[in-house]
N, C-alpha and C. Protein backbone atom coordinates (compact mmCIF):
# COMPACT_ATOMS: atom_id res chain seq x y z
N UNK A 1 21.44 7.16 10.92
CA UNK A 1 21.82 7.80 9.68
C UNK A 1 22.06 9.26 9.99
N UNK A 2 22.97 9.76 10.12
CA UNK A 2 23.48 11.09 10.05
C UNK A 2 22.87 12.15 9.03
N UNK A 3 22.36 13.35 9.52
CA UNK A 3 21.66 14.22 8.90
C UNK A 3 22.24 14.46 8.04
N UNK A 4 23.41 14.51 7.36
CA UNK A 4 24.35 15.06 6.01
C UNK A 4 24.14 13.95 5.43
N UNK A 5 23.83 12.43 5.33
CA UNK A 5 24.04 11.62 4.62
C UNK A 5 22.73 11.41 3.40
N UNK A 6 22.45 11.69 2.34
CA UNK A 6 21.67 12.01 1.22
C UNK A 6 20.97 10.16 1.44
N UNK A 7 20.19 10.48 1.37
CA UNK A 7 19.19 9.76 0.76
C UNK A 7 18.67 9.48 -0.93
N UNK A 8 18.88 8.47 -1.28
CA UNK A 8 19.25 8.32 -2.75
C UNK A 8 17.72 7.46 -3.47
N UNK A 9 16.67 7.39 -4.18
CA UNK A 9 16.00 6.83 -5.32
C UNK A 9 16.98 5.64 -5.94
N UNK A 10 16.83 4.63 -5.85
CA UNK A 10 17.47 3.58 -6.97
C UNK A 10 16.14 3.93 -8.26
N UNK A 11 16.65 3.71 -9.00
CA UNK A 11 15.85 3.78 -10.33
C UNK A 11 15.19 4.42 -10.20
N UNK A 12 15.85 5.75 -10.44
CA UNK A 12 14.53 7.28 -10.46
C UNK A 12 13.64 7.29 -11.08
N UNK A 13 13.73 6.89 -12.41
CA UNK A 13 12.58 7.48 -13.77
C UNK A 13 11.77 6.33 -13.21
N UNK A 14 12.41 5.15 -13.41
CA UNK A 14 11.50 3.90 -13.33
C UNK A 14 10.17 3.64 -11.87
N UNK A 15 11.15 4.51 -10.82
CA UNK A 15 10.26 4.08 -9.28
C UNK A 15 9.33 5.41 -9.81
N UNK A 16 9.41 6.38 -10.06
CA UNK A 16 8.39 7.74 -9.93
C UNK A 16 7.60 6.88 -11.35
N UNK A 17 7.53 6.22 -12.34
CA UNK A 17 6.16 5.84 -13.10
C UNK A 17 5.33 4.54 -12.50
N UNK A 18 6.57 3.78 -11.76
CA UNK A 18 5.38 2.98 -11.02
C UNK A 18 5.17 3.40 -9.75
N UNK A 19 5.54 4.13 -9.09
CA UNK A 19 5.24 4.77 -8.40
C UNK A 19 3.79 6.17 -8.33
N UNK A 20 3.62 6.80 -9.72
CA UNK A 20 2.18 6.80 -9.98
C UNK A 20 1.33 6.54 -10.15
N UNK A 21 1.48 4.82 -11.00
CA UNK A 21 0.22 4.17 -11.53
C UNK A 21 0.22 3.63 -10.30
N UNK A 22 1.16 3.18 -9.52
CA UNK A 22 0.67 2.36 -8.02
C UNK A 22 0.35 3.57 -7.04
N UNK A 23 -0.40 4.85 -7.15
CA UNK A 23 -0.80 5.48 -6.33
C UNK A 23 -2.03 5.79 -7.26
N UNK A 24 -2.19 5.92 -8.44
CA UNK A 24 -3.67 5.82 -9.19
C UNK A 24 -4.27 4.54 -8.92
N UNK A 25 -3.77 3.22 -8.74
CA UNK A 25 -4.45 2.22 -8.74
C UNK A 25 -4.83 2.30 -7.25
N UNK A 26 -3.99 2.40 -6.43
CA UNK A 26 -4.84 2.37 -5.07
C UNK A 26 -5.51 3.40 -4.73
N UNK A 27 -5.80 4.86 -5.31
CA UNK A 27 -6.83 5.36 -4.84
C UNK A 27 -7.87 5.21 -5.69
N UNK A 28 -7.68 4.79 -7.37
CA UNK A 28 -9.17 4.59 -7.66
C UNK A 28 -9.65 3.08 -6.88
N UNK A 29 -9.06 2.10 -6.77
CA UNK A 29 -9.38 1.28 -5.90
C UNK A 29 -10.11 1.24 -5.10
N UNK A 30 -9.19 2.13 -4.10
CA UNK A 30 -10.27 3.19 -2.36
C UNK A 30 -11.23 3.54 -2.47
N UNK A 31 -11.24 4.46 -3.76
CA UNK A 31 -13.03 4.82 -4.11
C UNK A 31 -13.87 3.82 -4.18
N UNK A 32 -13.56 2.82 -4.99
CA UNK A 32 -14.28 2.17 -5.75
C UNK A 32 -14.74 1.16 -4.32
N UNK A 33 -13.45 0.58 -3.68
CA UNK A 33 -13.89 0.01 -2.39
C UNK A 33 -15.00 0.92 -1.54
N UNK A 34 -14.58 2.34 -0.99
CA UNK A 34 -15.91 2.86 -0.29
C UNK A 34 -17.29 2.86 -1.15
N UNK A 35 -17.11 2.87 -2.18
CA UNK A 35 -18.59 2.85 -3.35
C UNK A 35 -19.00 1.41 -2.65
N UNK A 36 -18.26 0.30 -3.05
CA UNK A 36 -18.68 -1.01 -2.50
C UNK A 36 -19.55 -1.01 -1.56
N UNK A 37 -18.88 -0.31 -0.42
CA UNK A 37 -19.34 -0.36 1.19
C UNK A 37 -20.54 0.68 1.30
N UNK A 38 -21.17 1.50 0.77
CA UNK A 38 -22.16 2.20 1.08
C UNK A 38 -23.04 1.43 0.09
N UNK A 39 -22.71 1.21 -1.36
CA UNK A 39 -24.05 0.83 -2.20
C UNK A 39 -24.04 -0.74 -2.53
N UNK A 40 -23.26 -1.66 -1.95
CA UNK A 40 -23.40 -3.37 -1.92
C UNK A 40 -22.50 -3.62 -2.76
N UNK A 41 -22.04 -5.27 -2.69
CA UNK A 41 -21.03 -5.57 -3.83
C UNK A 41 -21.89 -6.09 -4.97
N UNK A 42 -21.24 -5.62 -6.50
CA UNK A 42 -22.56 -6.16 -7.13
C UNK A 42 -21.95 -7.22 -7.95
N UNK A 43 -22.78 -8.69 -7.64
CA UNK A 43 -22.36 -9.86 -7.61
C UNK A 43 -23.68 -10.46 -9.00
N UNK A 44 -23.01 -11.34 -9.13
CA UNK A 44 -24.03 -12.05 -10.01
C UNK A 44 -24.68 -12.92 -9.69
N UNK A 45 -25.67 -13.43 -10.41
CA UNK A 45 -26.89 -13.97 -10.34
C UNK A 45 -26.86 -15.70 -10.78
N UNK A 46 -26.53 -16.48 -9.94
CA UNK A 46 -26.21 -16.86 -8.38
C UNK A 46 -24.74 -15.99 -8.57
N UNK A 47 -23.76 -15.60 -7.06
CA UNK A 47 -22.84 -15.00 -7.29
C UNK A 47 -22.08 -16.49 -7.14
N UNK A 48 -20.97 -15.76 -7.80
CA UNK A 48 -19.34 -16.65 -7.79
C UNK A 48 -19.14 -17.00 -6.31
N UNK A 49 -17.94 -17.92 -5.81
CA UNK A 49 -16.94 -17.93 -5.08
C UNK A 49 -16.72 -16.02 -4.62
N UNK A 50 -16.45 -15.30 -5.34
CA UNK A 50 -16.06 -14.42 -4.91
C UNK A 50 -16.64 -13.55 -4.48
N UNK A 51 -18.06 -13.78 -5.41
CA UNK A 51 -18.61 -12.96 -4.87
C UNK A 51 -19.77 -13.18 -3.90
N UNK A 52 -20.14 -14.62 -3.46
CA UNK A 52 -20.26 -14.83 -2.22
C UNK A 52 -19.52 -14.13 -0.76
N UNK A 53 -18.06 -14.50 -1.01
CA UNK A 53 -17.06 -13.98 -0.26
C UNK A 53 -17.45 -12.70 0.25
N UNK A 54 -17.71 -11.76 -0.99
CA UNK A 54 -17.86 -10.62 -0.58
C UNK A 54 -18.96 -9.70 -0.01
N UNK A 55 -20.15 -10.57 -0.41
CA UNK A 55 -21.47 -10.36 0.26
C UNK A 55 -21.55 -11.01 1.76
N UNK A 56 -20.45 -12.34 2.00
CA UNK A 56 -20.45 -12.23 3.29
C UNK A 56 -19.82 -11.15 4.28
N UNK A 57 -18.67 -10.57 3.21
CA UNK A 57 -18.14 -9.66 4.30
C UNK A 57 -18.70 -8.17 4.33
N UNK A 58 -19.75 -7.78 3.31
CA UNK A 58 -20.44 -7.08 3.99
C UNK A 58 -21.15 -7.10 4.71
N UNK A 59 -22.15 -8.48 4.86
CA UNK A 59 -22.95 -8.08 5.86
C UNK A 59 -22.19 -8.42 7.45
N UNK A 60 -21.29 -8.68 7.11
CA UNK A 60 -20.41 -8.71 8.73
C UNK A 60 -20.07 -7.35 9.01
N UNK A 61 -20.09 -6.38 8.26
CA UNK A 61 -19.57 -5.32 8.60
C UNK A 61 -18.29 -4.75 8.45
N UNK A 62 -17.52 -5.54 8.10
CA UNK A 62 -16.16 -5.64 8.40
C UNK A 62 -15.39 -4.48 7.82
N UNK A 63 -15.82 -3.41 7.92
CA UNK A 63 -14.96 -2.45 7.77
C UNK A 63 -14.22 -1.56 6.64
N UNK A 64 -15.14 -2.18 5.30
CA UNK A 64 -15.05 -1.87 4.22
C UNK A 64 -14.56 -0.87 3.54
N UNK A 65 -15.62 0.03 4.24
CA UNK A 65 -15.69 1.59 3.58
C UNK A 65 -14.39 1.95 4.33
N UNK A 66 -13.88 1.83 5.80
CA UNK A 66 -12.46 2.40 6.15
C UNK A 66 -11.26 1.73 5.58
N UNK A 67 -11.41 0.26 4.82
CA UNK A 67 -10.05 -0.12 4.30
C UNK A 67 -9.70 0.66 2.73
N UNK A 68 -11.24 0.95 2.46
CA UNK A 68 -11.37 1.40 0.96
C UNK A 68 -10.77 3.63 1.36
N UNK A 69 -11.58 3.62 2.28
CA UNK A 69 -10.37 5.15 2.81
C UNK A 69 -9.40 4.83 2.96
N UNK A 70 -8.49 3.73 3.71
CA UNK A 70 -7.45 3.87 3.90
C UNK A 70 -6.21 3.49 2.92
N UNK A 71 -7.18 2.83 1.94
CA UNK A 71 -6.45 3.08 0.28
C UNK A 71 -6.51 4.07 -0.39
N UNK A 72 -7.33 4.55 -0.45
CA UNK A 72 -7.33 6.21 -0.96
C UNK A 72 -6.41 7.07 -0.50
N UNK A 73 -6.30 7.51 0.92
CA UNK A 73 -5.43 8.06 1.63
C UNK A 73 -3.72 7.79 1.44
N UNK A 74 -3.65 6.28 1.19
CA UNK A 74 -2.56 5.76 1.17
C UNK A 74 -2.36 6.22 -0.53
N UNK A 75 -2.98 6.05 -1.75
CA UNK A 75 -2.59 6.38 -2.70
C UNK A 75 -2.39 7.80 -3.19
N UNK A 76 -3.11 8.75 -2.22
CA UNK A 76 -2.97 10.17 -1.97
C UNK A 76 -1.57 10.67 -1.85
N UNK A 77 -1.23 10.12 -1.00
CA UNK A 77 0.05 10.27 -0.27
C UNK A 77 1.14 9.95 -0.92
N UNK A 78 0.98 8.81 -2.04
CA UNK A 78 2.24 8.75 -2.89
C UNK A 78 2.51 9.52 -3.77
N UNK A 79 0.95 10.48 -4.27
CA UNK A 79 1.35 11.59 -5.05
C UNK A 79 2.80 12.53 -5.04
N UNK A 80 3.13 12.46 -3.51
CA UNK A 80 3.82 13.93 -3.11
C UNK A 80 4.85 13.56 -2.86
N UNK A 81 6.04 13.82 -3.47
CA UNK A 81 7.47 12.95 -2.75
C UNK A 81 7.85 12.94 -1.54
N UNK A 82 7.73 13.53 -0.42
CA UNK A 82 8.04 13.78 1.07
C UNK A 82 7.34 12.66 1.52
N UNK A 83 5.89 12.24 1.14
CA UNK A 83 5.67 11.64 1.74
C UNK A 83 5.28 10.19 1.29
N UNK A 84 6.53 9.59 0.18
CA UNK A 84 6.26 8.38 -0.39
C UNK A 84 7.07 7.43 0.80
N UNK A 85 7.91 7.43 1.17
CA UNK A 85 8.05 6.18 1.86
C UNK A 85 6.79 5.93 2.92
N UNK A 86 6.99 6.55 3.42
CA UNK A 86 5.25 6.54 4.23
C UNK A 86 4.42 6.00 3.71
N UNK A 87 3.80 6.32 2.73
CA UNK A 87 2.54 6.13 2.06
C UNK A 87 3.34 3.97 1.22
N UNK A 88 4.31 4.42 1.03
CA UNK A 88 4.71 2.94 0.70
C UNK A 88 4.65 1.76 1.73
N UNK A 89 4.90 2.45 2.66
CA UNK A 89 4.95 1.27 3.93
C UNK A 89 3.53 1.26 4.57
N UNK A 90 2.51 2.40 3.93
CA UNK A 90 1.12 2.12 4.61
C UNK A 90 0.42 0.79 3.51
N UNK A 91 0.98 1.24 2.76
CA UNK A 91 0.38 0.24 1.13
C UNK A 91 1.00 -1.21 1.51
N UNK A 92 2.05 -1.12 2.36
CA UNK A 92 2.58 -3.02 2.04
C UNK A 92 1.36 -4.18 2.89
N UNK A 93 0.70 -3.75 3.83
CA UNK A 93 -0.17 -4.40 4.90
C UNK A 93 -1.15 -5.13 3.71
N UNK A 94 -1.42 -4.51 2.63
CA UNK A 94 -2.55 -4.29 1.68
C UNK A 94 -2.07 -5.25 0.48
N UNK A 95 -1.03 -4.79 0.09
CA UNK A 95 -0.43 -5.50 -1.13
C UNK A 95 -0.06 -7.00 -0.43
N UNK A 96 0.35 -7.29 0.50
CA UNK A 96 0.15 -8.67 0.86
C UNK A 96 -0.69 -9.10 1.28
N UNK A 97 -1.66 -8.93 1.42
CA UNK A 97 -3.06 -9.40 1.69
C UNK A 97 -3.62 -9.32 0.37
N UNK A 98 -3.63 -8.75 -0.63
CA UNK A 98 -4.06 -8.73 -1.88
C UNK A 98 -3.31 -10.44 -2.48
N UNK A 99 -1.96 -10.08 -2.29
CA UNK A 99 -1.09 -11.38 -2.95
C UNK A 99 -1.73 -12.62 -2.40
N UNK A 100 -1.90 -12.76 -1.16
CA UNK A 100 -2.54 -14.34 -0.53
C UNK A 100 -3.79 -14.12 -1.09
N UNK A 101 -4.85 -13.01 -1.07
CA UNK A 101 -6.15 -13.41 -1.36
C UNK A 101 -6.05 -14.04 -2.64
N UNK A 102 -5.43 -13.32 -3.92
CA UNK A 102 -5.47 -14.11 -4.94
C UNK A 102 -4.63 -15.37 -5.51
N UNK A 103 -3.73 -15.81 -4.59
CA UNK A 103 -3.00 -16.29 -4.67
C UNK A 103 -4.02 -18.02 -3.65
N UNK A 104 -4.48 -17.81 -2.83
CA UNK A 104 -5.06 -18.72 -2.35
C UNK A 104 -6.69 -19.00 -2.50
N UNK A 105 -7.21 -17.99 -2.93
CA UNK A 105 -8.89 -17.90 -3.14
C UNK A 105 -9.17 -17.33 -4.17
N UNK A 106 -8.90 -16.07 -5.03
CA UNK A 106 -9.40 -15.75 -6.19
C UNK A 106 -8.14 -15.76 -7.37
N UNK A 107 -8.09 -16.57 -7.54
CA UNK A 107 -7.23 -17.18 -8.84
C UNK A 107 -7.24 -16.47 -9.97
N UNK A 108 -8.78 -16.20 -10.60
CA UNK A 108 -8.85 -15.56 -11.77
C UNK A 108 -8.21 -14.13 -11.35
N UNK A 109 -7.88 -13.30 -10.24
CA UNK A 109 -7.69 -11.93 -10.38
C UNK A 109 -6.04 -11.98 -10.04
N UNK A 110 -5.12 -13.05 -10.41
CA UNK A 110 -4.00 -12.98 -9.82
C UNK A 110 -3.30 -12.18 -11.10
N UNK A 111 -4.07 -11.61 -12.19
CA UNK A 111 -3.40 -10.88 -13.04
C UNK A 111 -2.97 -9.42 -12.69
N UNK A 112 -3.82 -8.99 -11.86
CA UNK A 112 -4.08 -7.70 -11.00
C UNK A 112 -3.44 -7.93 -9.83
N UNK A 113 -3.38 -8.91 -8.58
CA UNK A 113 -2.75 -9.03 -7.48
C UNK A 113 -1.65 -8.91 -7.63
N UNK A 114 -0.73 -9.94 -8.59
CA UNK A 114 0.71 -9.72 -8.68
C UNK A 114 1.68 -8.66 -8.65
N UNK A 115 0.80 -8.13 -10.05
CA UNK A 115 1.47 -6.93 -10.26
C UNK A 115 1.33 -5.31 -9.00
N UNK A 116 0.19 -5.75 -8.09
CA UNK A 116 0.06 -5.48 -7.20
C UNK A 116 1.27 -5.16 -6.30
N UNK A 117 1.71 -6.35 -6.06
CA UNK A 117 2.38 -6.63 -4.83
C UNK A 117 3.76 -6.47 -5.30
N UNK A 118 4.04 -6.58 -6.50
CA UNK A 118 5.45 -6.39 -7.51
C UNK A 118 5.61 -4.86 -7.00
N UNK A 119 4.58 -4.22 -7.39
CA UNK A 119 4.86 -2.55 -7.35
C UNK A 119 5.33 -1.86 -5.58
N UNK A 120 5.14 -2.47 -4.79
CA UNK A 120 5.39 -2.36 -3.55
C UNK A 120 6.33 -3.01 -3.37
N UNK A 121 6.52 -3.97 -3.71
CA UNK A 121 8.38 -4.63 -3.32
C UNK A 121 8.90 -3.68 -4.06
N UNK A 122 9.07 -3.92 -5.25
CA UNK A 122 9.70 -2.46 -6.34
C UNK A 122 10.14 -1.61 -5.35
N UNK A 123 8.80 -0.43 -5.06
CA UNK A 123 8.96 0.64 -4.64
C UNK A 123 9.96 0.69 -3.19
N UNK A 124 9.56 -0.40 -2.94
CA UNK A 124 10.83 -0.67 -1.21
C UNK A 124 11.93 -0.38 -1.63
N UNK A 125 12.31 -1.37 -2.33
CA UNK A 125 13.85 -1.40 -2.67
C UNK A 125 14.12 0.06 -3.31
N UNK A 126 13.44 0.57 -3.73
CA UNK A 126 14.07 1.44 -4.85
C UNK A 126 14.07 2.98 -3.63
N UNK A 127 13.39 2.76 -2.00
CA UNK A 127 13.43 3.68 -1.47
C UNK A 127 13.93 3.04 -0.18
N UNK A 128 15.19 2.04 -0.34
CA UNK A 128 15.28 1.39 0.78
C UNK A 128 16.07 2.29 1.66
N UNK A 129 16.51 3.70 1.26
CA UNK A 129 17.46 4.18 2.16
C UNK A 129 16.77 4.82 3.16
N UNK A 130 15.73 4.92 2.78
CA UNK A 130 14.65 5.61 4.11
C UNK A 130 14.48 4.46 4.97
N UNK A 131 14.68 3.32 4.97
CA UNK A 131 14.30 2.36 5.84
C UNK A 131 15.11 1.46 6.42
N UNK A 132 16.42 1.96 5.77
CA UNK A 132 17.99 1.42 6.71
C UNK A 132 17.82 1.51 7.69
N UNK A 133 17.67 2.58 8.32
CA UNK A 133 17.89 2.99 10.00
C UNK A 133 16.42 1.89 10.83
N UNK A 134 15.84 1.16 10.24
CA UNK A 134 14.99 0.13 11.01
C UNK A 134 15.89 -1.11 11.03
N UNK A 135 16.69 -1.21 10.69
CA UNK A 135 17.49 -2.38 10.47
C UNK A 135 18.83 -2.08 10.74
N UNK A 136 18.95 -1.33 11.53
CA UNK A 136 20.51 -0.81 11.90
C UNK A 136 20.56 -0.85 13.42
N UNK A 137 21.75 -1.59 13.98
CA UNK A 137 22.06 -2.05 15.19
C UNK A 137 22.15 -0.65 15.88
N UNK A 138 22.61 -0.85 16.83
CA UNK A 138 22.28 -0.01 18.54
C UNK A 138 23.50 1.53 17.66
N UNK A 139 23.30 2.58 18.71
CA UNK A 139 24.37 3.37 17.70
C UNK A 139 25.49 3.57 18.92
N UNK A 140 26.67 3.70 18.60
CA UNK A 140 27.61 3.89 19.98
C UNK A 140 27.58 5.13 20.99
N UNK A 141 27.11 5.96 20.38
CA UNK A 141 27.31 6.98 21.35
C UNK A 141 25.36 7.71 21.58
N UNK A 142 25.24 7.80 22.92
CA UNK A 142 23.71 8.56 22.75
C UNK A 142 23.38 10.03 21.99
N UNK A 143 22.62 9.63 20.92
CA UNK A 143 22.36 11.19 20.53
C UNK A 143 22.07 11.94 20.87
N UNK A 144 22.44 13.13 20.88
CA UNK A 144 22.49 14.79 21.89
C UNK A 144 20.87 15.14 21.94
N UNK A 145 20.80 15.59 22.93
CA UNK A 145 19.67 15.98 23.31
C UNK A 145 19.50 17.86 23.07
N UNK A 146 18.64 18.19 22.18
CA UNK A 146 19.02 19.51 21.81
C UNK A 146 18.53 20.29 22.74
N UNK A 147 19.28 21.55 22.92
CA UNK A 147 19.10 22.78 24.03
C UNK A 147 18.01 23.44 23.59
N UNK A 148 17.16 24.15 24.47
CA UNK A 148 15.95 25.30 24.23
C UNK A 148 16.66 26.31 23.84
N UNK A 149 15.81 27.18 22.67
CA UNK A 149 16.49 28.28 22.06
C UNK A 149 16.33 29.42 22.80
């Protein structure tokens, strides 16, 4: 993609409002995930399906408190326009793993997953011009190698 060629928003108004609530939802999320990971998941009495699930994966360790930072961070980042495609393509690893979890194991929360994973396809498309050049064949000529000033 040639440095003069503009980079364009499909659906401006529309990607920048879901584009906030899907950067409020994943960092209160993040919090709420590192809260998880330092003070336990709090499950009921016997817990659910789910929340079995989730008392097993704390005591495995598995990494809680850094997936719950690395949603935070990631919803941080969509605040600031420079650095939303970024922060969009850190969020997709997440939003599809959200879609199968509820989609194959927690059923009751597929009201929340969906719309989840909606807001990240959304946001792709609507910033797909930042992500042409991953999908663009070989270029014909080698790009210049710039001189020391």
């Amino acid at each position: 993609m040639s440095p003069v060629e503009n980079r364009n928003v499909r659906l401006p108004r529309l990607a920048l409002v879901i584009r906030l609530l899907f950067a409020l939802f994943l960092f209160g999320t993040g919090i709420m995930t590192m809260n998880f990971a330092i003070n336990g998941y709090p499950a009921g009495d016997p817990p659910d399906e789910v929340g079995q699930f989730m008392i097993a994966l704390q005591k495995t360790g598995y990494l809680i408190f850094w997936v719950g930072l690395f949603k935070a961070v990631t919803g941080g980042l969509m605040f600031f326009r420079r650095t939303v495609p970024l922060a969009i393509l850190m969020s997709l690893p997440y939003a599809f793993n959200i879609l199968l979890y509820v989609t194959f194991f927690a059923h009751q929360y597929l009201i929340i997953g969906l719309p989840d994973f909606a807001a990240c396809a959304f946001l792709i498309y609507c910033h797909f011009d930042w992500y042409r050049p991953i999908f663009a064949g070989p270029t014909a000529a080698p790009l210049p190698i710039p001189q020391g000033d």
